[in-house]
N, C-alpha and C. Protein backbone atom coordinates (compact mmCIF):
# COMPACT_ATOMS: atom_id res chain seq x y z
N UNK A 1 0.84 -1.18 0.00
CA UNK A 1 0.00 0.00 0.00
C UNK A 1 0.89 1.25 0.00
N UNK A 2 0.96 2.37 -0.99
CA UNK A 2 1.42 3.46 -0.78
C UNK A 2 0.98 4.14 -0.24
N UNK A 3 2.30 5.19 0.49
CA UNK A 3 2.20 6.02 1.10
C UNK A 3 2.11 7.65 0.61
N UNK A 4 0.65 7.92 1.00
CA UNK A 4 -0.16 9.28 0.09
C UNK A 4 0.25 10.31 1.10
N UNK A 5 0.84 10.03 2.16
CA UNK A 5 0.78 11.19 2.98
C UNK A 5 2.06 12.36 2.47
N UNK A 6 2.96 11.29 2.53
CA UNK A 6 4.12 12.37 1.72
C UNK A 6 3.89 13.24 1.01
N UNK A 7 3.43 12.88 -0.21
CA UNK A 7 3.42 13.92 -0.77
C UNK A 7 1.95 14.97 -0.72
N UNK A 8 1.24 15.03 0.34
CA UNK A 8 0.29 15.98 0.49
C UNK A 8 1.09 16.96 1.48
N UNK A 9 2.09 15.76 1.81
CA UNK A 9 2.65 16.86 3.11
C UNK A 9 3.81 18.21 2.44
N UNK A 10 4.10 17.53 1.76
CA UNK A 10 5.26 18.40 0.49
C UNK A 10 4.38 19.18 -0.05
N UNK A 11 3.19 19.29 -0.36
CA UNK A 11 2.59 19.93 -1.39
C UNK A 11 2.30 21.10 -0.15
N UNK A 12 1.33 20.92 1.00
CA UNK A 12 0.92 21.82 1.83
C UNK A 12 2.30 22.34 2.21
N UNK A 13 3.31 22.24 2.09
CA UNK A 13 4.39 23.00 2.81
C UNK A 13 4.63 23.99 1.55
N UNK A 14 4.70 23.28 1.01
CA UNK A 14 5.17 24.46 -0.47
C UNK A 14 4.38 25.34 -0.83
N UNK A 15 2.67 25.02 -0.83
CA UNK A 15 1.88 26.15 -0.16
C UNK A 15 1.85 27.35 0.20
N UNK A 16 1.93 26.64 1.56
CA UNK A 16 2.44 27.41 2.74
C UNK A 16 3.89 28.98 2.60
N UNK A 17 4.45 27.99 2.31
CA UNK A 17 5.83 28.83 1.65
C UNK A 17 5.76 29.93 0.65
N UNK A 18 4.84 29.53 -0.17
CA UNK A 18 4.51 30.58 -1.57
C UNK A 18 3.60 31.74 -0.84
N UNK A 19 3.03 31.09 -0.24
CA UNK A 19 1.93 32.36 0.98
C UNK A 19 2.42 32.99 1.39
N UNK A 20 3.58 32.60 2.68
CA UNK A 20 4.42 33.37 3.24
C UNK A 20 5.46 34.30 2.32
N UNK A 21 5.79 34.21 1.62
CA UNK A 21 6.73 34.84 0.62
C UNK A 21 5.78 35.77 -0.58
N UNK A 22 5.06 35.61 -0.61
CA UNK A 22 3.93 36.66 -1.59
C UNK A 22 3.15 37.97 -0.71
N UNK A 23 2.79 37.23 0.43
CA UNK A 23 1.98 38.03 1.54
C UNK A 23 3.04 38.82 1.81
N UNK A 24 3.98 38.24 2.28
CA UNK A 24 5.03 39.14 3.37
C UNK A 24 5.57 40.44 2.78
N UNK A 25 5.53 40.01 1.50
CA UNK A 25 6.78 41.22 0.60
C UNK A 25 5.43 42.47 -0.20
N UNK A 26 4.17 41.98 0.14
CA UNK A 26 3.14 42.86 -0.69
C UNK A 26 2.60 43.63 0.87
N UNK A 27 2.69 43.49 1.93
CA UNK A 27 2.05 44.11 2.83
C UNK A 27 2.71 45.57 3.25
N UNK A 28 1.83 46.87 3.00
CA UNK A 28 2.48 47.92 3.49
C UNK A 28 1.24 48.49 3.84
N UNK A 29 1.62 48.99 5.12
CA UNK A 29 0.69 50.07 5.96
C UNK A 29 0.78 51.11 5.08
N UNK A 30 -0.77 51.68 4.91
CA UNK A 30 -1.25 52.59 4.50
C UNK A 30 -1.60 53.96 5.23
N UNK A 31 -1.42 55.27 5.13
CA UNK A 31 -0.84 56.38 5.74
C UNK A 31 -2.32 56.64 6.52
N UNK A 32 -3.18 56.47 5.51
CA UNK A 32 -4.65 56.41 6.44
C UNK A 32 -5.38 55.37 5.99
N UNK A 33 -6.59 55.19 6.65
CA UNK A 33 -7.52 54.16 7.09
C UNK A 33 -8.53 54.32 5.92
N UNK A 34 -8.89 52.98 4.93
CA UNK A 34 -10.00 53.38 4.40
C UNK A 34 -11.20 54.10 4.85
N UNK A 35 -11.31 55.03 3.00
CA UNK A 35 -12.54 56.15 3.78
C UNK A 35 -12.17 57.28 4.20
N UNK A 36 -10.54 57.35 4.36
CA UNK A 36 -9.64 58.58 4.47
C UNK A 36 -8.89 59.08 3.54
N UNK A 37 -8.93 60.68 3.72
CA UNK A 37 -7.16 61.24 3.01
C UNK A 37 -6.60 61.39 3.95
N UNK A 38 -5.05 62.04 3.44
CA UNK A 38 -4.17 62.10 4.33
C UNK A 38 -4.35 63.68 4.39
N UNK A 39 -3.57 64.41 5.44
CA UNK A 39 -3.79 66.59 5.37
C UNK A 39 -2.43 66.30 6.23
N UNK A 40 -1.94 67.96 5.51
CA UNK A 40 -0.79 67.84 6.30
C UNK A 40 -0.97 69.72 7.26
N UNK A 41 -0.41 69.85 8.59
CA UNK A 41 -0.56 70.20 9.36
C UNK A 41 0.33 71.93 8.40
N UNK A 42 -0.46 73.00 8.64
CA UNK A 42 -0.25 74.34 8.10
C UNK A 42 1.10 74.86 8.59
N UNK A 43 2.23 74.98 8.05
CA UNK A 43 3.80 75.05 8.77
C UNK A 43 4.44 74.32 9.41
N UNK A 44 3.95 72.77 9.10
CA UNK A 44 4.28 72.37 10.18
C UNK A 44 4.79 70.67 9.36
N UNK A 45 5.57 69.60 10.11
CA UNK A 45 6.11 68.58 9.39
C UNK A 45 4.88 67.45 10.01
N UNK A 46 3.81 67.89 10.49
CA UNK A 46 2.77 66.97 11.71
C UNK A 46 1.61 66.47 10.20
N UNK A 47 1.15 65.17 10.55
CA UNK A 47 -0.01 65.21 9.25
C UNK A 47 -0.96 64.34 10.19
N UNK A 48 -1.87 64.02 8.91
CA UNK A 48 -3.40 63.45 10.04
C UNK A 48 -4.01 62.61 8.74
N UNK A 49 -5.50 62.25 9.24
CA UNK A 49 -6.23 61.83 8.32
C UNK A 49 -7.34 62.92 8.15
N UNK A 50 -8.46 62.61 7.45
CA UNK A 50 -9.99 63.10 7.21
C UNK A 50 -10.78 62.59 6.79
N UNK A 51 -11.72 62.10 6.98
CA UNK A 51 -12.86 61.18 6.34
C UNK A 51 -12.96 61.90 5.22
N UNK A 52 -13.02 60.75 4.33
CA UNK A 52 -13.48 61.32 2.80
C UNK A 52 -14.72 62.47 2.55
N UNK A 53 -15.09 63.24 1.83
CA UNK A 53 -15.76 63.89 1.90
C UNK A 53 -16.13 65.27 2.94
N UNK A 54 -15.44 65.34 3.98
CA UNK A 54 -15.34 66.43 4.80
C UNK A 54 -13.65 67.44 4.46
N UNK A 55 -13.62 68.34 4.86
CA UNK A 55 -12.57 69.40 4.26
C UNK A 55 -11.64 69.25 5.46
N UNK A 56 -10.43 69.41 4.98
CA UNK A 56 -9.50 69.57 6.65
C UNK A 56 -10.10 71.11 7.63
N UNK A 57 -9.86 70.62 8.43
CA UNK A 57 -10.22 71.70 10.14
C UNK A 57 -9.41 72.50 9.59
N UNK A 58 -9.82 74.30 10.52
CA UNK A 58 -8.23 75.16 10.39
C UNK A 58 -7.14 74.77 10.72
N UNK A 59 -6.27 75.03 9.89
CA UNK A 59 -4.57 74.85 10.56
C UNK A 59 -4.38 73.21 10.02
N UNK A 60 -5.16 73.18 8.98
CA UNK A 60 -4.23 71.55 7.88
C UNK A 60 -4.93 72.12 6.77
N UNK A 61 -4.31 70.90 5.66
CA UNK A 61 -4.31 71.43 4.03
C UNK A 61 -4.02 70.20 3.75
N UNK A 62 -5.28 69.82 2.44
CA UNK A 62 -4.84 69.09 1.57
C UNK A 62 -3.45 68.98 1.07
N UNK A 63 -2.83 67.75 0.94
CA UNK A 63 -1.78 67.74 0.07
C UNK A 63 -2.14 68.14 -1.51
N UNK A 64 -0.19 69.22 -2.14
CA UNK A 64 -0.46 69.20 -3.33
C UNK A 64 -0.91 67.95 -4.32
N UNK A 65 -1.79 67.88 -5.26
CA UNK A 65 -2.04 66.76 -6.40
C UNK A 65 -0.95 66.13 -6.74
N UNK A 66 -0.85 64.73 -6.73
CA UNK A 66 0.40 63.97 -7.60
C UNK A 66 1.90 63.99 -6.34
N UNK A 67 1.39 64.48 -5.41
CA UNK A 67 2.30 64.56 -4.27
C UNK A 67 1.67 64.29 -2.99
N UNK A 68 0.73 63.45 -2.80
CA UNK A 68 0.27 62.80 -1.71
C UNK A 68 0.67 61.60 -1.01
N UNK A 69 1.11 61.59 0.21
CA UNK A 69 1.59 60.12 0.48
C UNK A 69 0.11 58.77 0.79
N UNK A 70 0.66 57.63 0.08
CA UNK A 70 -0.58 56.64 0.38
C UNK A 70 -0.18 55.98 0.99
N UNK A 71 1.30 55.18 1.34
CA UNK A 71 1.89 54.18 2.23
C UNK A 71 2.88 54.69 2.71
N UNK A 72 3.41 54.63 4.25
CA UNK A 72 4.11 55.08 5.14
C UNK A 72 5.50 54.05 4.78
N UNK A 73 6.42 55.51 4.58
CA UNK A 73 8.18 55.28 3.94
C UNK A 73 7.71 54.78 3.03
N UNK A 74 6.51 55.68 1.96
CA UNK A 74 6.91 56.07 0.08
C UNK A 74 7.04 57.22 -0.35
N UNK A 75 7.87 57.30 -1.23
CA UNK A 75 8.47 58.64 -1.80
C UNK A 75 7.48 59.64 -1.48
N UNK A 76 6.04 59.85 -1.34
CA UNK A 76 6.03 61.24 -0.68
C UNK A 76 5.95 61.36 0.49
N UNK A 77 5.28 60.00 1.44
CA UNK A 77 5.82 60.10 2.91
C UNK A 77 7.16 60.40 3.51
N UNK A 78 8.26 60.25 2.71
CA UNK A 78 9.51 60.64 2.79
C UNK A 78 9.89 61.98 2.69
N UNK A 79 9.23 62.36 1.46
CA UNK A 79 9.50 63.76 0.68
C UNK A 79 8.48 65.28 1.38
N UNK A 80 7.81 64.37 2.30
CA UNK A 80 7.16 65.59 3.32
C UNK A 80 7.83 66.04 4.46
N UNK A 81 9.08 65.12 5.07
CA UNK A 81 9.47 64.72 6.25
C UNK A 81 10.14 66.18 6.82
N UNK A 82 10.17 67.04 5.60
CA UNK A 82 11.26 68.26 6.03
C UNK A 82 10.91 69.47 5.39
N UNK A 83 9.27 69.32 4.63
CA UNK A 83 8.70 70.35 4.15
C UNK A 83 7.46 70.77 4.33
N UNK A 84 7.01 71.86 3.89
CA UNK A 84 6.37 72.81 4.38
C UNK A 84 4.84 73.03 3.65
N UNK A 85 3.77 73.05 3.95
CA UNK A 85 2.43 74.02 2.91
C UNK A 85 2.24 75.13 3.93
N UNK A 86 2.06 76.16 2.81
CA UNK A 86 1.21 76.98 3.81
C UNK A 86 -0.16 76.98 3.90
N UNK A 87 -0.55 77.87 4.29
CA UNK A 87 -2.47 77.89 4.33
C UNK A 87 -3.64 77.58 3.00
N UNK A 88 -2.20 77.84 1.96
CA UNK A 88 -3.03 77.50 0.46
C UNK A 88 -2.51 76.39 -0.07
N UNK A 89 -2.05 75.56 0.26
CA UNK A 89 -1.25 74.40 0.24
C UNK A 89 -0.33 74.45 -0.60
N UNK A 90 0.44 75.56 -0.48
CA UNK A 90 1.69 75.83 -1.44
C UNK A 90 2.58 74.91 -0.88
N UNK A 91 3.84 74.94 -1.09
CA UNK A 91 5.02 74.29 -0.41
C UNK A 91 6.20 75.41 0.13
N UNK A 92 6.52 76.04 0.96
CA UNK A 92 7.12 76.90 1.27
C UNK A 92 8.33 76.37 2.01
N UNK A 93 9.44 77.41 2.42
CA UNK A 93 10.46 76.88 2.71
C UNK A 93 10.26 76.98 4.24
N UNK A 94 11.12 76.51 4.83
CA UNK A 94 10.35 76.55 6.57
C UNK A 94 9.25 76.39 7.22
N UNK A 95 9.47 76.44 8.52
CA UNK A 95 8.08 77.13 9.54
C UNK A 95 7.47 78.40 8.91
């Protein structure tokens, strides 16, 4: 009588393996929570979320277009880390 277990057991490991190695390398935290944007804080390097459809509070600003961060440590989560909007969501130099 052969033995069927072997190779179900090889097969579920290899599985297993392709899971772990596909999942692991595609998972990145996202800067906000579905249902959110991201706003970044008026002079300031501080940011937040906003439920979709409501406007940021005084004292935050939409990010500029085409320069919004969506996943935390990607090029614009990076590229905000040391810059500035002002009240019209320009990009200014400093505080």
């Amino acid at each position: 009588m052969p033995n069927h277990r072997r190779p179900l057991a090889a097969v579920a490991l290899v599985c297993a393996s392709a899971a772990v190695l596909l999942t692991g390398c595609a998972i990145q935290d996202r800067v906000c929570s579905s249902g959110q944007y991201p706003v970044k804080a008026v002079r300031n390097t501080g940011g937040d979320c906003v439920p979709d459809g409501q406007e940021p509070v005084e004292g935050w600003v939409r990010y500029p277009e085409g320069k919004v961060p969506v996943y935390v440590g990607d090029e614009w989560d990076r590229y905000w880390d040391d810059r500035f909007l002002d009240e019209n969501g320009r990009i200014v130099e400093g505080p």
